[in-house]
Protein backbone atom coordinates (compact mmCIF):
# COMPACT_ATOMS: atom_id res chain seq x y z
CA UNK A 1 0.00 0.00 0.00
CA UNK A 2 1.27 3.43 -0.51
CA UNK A 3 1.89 6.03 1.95
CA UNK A 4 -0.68 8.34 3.13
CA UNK A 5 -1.34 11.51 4.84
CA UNK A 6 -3.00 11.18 8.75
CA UNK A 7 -4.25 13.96 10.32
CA UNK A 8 -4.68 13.50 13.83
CA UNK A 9 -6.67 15.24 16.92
CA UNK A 10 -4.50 14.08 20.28
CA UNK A 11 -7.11 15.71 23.31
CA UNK A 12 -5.46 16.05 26.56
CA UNK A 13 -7.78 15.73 30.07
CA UNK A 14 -7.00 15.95 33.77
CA UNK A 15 -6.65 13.01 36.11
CA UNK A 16 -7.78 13.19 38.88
CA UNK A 17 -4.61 14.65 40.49
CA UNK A 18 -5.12 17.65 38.09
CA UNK A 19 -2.05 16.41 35.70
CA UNK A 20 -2.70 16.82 31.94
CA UNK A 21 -2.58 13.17 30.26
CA UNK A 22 -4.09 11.87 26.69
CA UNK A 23 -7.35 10.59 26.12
CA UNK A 24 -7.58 8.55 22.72
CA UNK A 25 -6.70 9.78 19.73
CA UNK A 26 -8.63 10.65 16.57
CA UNK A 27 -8.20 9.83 13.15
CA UNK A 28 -9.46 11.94 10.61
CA UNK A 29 -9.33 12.68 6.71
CA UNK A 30 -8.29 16.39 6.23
CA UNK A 31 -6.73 18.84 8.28
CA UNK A 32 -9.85 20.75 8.73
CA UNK A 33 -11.62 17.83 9.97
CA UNK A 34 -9.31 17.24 12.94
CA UNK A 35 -9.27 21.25 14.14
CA UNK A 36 -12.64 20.94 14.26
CA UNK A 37 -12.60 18.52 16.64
CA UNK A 38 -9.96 19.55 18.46
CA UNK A 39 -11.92 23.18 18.58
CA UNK A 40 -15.07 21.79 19.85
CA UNK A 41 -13.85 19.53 22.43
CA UNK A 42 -11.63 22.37 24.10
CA UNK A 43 -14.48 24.61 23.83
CA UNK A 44 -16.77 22.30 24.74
CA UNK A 45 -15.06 21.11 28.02
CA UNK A 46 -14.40 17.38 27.18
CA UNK A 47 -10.98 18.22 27.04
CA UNK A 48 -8.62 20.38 29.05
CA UNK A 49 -6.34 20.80 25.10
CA UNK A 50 -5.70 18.84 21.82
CA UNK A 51 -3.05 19.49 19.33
CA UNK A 52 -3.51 18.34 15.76
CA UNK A 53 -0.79 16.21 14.24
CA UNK A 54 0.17 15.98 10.51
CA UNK A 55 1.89 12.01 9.68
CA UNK A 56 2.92 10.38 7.04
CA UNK A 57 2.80 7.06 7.12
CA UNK A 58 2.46 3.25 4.91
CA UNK A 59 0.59 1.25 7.80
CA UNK A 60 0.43 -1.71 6.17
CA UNK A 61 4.57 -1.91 5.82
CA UNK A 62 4.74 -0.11 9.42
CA UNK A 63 6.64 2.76 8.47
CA UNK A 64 5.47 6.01 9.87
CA UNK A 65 7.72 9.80 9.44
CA UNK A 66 7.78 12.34 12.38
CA UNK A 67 4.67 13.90 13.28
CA UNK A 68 4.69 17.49 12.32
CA UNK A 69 2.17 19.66 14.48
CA UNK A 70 0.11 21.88 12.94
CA UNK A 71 -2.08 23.40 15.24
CA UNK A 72 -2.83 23.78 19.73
CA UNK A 73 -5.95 24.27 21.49
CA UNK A 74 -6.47 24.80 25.26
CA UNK A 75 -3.73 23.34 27.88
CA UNK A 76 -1.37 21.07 26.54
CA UNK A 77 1.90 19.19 28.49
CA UNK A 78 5.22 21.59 27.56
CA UNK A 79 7.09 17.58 26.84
């Protein structure tokens, strides 16, 4: 298979010790797709932040680039 473009929305919620940790990721087809969800979970208070992740990636060999980040909503971790 070849390699394709993932766009990804990574939320981020509290524990319950008030540390930021991920909740599951999001797969989605375009860019826009993914800051919209990333948007409307921040602003809708199921999530504390999200980033959205550019990847490219051949999942069926394995092989998957860097992530590049493309966008940040809310409270994210500084690692």
């Amino acid at each position: 298979m070849a390699a394709e473009t993932l766009f990804v929305c990574q939320p981020f919620i509290r524990d319950k010790r008030g540390r930021l940790r991920r909740d599951a990721a999001r797969l989605h087809k375009t860019e826009t797709a993914a800051r919209t969800q990333a948007m409307r979970a921040v602003e809708g208070g199921s999530a504390a932040g999200a980033v959205v992740l550019r990847q490219t990636a051949d999942i069926e060999a394995g092989d998957y680039d860097e992530p590049e980040m493309l966008a940040t909503f809310g409270e994210i971790p500084e690692d």
